[in-house]
N, C-alpha and C. Protein backbone atom coordinates (compact mmCIF):
# COMPACT_ATOMS: atom_id res chain seq x y z
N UNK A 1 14.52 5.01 11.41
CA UNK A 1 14.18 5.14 10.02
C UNK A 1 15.35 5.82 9.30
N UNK A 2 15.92 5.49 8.38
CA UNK A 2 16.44 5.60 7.35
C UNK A 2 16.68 7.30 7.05
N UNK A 3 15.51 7.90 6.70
CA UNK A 3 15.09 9.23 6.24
C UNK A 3 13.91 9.65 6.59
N UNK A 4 13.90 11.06 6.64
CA UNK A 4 12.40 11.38 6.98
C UNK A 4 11.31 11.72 5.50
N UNK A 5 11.95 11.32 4.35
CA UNK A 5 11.05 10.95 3.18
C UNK A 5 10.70 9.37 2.93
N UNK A 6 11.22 8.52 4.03
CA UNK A 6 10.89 7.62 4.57
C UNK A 6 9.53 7.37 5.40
N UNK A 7 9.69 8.01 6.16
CA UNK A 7 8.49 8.31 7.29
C UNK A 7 6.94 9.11 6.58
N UNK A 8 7.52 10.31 6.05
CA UNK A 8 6.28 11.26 4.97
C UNK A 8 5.84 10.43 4.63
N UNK A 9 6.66 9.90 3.65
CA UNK A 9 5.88 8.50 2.60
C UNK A 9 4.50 7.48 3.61
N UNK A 10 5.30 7.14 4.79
CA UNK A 10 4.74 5.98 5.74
C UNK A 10 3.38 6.57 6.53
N UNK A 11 3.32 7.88 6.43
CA UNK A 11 2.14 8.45 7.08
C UNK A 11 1.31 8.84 6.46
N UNK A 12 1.89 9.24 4.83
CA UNK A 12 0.88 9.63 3.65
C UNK A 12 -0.05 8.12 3.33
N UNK A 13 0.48 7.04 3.61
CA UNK A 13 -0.44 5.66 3.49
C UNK A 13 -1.37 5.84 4.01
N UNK A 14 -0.51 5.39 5.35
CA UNK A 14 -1.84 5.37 6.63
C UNK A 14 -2.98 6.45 6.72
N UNK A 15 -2.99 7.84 6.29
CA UNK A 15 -3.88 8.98 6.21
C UNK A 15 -4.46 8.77 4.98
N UNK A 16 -4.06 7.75 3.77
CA UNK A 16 -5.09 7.83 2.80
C UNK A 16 -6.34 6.71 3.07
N UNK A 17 -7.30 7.07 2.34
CA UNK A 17 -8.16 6.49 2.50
C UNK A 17 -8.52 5.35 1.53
N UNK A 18 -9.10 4.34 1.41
CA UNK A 18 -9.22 3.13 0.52
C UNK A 18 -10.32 3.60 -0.30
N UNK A 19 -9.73 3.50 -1.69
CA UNK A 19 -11.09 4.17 -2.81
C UNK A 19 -12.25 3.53 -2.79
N UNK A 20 -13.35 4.29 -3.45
CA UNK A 20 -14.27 3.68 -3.11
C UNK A 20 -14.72 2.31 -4.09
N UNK A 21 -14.06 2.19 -5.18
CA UNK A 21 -14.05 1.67 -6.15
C UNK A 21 -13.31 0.42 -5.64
N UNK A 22 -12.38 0.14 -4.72
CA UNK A 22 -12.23 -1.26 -4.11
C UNK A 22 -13.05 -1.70 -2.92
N UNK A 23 -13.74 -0.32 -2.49
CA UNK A 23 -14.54 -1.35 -1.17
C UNK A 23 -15.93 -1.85 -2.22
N UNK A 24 -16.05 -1.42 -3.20
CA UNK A 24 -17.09 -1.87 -4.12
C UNK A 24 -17.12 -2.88 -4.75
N UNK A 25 -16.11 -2.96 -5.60
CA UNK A 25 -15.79 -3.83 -6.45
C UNK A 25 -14.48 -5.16 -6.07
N UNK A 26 -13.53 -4.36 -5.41
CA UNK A 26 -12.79 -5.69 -5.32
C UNK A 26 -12.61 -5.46 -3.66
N UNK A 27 -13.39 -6.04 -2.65
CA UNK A 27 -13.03 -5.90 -1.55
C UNK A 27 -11.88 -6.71 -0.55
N UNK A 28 -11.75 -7.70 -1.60
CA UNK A 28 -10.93 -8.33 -0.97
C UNK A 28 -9.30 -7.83 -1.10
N UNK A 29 -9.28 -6.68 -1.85
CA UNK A 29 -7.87 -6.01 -1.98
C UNK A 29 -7.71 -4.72 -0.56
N UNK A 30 -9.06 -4.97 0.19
CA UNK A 30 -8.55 -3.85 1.54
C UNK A 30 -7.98 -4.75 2.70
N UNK A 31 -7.28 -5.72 2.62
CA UNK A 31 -6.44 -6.44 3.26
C UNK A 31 -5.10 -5.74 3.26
N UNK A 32 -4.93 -5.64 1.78
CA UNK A 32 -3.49 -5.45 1.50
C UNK A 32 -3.28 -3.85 2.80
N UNK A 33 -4.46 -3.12 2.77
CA UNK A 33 -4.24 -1.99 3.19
C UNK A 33 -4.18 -1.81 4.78
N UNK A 34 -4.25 -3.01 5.21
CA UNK A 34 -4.98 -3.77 6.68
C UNK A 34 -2.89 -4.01 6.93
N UNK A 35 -2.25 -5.00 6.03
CA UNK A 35 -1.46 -5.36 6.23
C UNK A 35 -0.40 -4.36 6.01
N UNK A 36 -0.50 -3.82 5.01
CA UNK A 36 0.52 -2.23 4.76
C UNK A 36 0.77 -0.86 6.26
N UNK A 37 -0.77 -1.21 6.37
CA UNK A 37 -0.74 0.27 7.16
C UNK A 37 -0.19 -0.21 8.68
N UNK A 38 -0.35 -1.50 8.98
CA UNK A 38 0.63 -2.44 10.03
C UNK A 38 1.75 -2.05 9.86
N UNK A 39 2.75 -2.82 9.13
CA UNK A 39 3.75 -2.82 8.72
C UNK A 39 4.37 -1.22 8.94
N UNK A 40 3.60 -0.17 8.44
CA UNK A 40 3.83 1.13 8.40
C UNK A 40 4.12 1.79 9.65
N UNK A 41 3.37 1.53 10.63
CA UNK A 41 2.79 2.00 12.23
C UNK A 41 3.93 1.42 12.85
N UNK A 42 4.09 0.16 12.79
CA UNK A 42 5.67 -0.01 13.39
C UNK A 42 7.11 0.50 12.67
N UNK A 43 6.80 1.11 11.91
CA UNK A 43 8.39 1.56 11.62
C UNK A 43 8.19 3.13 11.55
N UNK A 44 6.86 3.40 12.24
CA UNK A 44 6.40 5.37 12.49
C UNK A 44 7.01 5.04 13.81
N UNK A 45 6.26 4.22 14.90
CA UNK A 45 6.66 4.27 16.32
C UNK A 45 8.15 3.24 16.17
N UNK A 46 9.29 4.17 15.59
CA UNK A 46 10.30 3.31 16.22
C UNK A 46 11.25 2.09 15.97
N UNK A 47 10.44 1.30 15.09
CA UNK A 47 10.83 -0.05 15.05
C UNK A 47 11.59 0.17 14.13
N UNK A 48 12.80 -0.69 14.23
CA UNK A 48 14.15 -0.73 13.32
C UNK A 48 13.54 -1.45 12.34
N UNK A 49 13.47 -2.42 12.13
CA UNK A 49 12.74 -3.60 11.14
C UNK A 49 12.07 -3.99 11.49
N UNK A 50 10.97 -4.08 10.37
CA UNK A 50 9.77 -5.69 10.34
C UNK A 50 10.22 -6.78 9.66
N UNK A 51 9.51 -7.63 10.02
CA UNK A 51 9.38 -9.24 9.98
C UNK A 51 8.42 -9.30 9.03
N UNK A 52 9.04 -9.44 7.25
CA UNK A 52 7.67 -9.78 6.57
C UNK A 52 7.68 -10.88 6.55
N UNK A 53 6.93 -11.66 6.04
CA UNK A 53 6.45 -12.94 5.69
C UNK A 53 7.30 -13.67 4.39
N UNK A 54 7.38 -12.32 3.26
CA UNK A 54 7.94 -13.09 2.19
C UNK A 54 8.79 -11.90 1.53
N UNK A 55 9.53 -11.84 0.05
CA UNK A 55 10.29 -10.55 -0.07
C UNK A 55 9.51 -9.41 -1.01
N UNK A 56 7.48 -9.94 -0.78
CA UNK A 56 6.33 -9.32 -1.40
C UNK A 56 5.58 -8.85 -0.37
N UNK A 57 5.00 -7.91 -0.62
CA UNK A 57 3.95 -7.96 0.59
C UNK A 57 2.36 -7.87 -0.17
N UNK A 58 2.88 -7.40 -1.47
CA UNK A 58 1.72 -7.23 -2.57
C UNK A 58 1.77 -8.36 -3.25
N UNK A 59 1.04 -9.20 -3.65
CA UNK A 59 1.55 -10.26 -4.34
C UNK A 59 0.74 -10.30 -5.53
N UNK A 60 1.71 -10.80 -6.44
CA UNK A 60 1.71 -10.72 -8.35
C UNK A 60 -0.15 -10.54 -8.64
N UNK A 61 -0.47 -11.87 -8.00
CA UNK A 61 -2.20 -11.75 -8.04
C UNK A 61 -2.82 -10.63 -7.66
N UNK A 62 -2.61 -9.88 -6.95
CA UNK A 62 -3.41 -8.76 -6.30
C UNK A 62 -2.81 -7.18 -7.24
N UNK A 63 -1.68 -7.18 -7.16
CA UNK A 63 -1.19 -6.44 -8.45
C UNK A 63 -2.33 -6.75 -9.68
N UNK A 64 -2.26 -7.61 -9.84
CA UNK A 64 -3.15 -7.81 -11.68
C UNK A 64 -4.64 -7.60 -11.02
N UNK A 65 -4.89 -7.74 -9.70
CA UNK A 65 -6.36 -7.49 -9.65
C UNK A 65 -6.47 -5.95 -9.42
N UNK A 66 -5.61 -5.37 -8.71
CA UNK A 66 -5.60 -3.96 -9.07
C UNK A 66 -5.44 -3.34 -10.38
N UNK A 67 -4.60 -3.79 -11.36
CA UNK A 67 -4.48 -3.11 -12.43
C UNK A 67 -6.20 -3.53 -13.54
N UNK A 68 -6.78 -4.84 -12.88
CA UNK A 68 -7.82 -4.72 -13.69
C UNK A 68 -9.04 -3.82 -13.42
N UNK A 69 -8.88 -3.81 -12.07
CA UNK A 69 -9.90 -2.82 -11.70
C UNK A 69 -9.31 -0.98 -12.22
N UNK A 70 -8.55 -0.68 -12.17
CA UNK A 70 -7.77 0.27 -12.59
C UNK A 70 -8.19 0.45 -14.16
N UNK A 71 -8.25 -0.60 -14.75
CA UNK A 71 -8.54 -0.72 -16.53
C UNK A 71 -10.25 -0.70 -16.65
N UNK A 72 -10.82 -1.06 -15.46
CA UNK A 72 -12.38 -0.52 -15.91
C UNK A 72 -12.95 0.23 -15.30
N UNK A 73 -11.95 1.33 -14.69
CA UNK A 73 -12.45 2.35 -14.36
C UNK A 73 -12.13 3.08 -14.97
N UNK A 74 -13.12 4.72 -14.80
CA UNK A 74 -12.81 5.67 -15.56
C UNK A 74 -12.81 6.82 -14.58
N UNK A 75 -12.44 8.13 -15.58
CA UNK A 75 -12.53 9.66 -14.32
C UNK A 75 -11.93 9.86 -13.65
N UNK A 76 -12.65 10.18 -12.66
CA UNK A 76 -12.20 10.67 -11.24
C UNK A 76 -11.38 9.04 -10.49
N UNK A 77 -12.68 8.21 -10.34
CA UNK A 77 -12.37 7.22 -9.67
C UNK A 77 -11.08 6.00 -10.24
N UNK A 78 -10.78 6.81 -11.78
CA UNK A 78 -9.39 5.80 -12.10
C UNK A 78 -8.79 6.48 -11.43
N UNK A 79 -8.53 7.56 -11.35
CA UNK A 79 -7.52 8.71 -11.03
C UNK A 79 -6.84 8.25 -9.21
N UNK A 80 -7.92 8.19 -9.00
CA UNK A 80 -8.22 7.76 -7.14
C UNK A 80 -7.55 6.36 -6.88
N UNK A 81 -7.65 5.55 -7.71
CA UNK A 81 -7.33 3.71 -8.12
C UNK A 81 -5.74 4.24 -8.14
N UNK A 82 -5.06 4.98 -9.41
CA UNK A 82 -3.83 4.77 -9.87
C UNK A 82 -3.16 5.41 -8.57
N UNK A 83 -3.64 6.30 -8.30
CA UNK A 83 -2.53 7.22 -6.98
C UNK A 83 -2.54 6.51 -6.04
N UNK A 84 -3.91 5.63 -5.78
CA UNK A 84 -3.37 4.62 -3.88
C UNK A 84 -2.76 3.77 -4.70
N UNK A 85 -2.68 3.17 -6.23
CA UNK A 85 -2.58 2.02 -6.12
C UNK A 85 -0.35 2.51 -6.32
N UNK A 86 0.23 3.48 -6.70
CA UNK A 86 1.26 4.14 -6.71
C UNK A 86 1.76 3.82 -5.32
N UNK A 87 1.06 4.84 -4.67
CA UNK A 87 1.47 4.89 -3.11
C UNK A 87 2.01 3.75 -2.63
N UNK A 88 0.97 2.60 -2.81
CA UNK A 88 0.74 1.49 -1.64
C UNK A 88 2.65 0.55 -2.28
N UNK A 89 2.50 0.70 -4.12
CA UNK A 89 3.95 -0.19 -4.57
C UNK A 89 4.93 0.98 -3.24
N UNK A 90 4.90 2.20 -3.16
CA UNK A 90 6.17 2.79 -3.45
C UNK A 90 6.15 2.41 -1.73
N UNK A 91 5.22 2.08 -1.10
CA UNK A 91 5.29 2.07 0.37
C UNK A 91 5.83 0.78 0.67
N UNK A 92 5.59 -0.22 -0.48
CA UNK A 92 5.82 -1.28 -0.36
C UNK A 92 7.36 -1.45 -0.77
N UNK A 93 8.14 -0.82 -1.30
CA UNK A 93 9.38 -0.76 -1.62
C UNK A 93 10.34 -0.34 -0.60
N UNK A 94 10.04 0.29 -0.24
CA UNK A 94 10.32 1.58 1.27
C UNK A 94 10.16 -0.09 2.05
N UNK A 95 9.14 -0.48 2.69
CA UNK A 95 8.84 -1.46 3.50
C UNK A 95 10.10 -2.74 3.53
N UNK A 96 10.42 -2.79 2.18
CA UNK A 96 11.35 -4.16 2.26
C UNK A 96 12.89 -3.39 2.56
N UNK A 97 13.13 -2.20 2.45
CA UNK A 97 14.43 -1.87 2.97
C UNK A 97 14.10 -2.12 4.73
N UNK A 98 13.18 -2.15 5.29
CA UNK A 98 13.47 -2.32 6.34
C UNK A 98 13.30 -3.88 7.11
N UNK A 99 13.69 -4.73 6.05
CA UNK A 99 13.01 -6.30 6.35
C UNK A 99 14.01 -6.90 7.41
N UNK A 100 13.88 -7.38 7.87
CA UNK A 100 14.75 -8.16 8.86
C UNK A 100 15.49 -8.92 8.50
């Protein structure tokens, strides 16, 4: 790994938890977190690079379905939406420096 604000970043994912406001409402966005926290686990144990699929791992559609769910929530639970939904881009940025 690169840096160890590399790694922080990669373990602060995997230890967060999926809000409750997507296992509710949009469940089909706890994939992304299925495929992230993968991606993550091999470059904690070791691995020089992953092998993504494409140069996204979030893709444009799932972005806009997060930001809509993000727009009809309120409180606490937007609050909870914007910070994983932060995390998961900035993990995802981090992720493509290590693409193969």
């Amino acid at each position: 790994m690169k840096n160890k604000q590399h790694e922080y970043i990669l373990k602060a994912f995997i230890n967060s938890r999926i809000p409750m406001a997507i296992r509710r409402n949009s469940p089909e966005l706890i994939a992304i977190d299925s495929a992230v926290g993968g991606y993550c686990s091999q470059l904690i144990h070791r691995a020089k690079f992953i092998e993504l699929p494409s140069s996204e791992i979030i893709s444009k559609t799932e972005k806009a379905a997060f930001s809509e769910l993000i727009n009809q929530s309120t409180g606490m639970e937007k609050d909870e939406l914007v910070v994983y939904y932060l995390l998961a881009i900035l993990v995802e940025s981090i992720l493509i420096q290590y693409r193969k």
